[in-house]
C-alpha atoms as a PDB file:
ATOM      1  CA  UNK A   1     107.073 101.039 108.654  1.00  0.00           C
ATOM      2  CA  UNK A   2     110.115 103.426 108.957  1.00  0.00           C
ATOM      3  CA  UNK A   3     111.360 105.464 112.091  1.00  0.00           C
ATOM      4  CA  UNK A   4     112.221 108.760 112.252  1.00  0.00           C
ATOM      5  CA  UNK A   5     114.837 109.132 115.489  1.00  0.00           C
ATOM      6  CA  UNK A   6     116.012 112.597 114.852  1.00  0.00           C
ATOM      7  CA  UNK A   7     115.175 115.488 113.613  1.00  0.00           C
ATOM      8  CA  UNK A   8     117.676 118.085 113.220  1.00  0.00           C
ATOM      9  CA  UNK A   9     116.708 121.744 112.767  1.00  0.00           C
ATOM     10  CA  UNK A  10     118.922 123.998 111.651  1.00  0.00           C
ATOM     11  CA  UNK A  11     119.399 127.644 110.673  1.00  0.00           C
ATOM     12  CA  UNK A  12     121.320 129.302 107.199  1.00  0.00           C
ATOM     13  CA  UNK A  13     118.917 128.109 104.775  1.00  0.00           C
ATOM     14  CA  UNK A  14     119.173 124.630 105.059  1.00  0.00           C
ATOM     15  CA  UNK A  15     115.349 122.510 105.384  1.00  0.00           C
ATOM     16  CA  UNK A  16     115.248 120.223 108.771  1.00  0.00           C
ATOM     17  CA  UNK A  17     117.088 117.083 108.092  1.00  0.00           C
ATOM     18  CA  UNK A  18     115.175 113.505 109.422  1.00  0.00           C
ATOM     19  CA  UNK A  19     116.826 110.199 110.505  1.00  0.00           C
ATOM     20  CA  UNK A  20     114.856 107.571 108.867  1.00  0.00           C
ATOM     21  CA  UNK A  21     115.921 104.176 109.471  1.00  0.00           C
ATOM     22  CA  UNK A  22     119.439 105.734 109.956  1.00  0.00           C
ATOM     23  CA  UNK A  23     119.494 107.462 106.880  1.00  0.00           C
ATOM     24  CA  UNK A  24     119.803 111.775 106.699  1.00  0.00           C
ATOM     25  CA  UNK A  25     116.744 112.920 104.656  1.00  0.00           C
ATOM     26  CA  UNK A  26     116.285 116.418 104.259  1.00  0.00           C
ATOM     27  CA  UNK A  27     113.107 117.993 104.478  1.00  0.00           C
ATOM     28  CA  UNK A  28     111.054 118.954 101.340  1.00  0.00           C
ATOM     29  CA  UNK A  29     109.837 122.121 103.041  1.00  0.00           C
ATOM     30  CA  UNK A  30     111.498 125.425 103.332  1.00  0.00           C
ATOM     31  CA  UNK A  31     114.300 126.224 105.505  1.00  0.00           C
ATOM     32  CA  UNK A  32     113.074 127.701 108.871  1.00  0.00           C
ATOM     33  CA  UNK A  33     114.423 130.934 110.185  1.00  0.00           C
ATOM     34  CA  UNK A  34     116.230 131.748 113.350  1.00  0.00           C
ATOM     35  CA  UNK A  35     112.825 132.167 114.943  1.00  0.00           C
ATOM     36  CA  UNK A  36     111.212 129.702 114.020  1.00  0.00           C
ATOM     37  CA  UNK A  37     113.779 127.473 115.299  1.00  0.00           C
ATOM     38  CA  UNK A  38     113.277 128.571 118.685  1.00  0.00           C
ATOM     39  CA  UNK A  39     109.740 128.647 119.289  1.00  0.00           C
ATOM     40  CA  UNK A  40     109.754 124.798 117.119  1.00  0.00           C
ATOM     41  CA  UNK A  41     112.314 123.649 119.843  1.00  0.00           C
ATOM     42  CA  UNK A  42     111.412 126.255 122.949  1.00  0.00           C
ATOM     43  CA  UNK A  43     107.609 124.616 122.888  1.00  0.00           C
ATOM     44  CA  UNK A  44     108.866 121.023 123.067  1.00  0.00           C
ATOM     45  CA  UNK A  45     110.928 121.850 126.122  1.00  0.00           C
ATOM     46  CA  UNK A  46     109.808 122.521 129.508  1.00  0.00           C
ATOM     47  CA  UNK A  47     111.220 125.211 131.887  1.00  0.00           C
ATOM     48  CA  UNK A  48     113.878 123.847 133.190  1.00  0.00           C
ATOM     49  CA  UNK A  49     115.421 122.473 130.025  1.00  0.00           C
ATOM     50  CA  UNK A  50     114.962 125.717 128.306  1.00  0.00           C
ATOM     51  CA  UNK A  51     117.019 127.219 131.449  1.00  0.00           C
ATOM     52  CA  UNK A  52     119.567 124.157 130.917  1.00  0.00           C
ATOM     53  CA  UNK A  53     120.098 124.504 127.435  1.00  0.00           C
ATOM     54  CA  UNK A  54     120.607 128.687 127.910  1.00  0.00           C
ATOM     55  CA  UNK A  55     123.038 127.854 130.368  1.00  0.00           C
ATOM     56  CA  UNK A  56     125.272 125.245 128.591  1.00  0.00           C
ATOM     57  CA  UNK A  57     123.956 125.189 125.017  1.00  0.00           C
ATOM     58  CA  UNK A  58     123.884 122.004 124.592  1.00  0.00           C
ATOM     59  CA  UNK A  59     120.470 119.623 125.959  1.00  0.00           C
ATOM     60  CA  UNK A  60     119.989 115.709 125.534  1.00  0.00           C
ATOM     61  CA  UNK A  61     116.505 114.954 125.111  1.00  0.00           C
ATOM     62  CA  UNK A  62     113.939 112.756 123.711  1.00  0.00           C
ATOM     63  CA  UNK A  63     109.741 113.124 122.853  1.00  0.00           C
ATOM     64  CA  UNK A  64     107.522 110.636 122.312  1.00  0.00           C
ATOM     65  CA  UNK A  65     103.905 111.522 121.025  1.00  0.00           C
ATOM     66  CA  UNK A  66     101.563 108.714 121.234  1.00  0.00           C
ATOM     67  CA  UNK A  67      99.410 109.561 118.017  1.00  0.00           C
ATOM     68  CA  UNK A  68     102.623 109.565 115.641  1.00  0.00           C
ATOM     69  CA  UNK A  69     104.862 106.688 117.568  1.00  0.00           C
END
């Protein structure tokens, strides 16, 4: 079974890269936009880390979703 431990989603045309058991994959889909980005990320985060990551640009954090592992 391999595990995914990082997506990285990224503007300037460039698909979102995966961390699969520690190797960079990049996605087979199309690169996402500036927008899309933001609501991708924005509706992972709740309030407060949206206001934390305005104010320093930078935010640590982690999901877990029980139906994917």
């Amino acid at each position: 079974m391999s595990v995914v431990s990082a997506i990285r989603c990224q503007t300037g045309g460039l698909p979102p890269v995966f961390r699969i058991d520690g190797e960079l994959i990049a996605g087979s889909t199309a690169p996402l936009n500036r927008d899309q980005v933001r609501d991708l990320v924005y509706g992972a985060l709740t309030q407060g880390q949206r206001e934390e990551f305005e104010r320093d640009w930078q935010l640590c954090v982690s999901l877990f979703i029980p139906e994917v592992g």
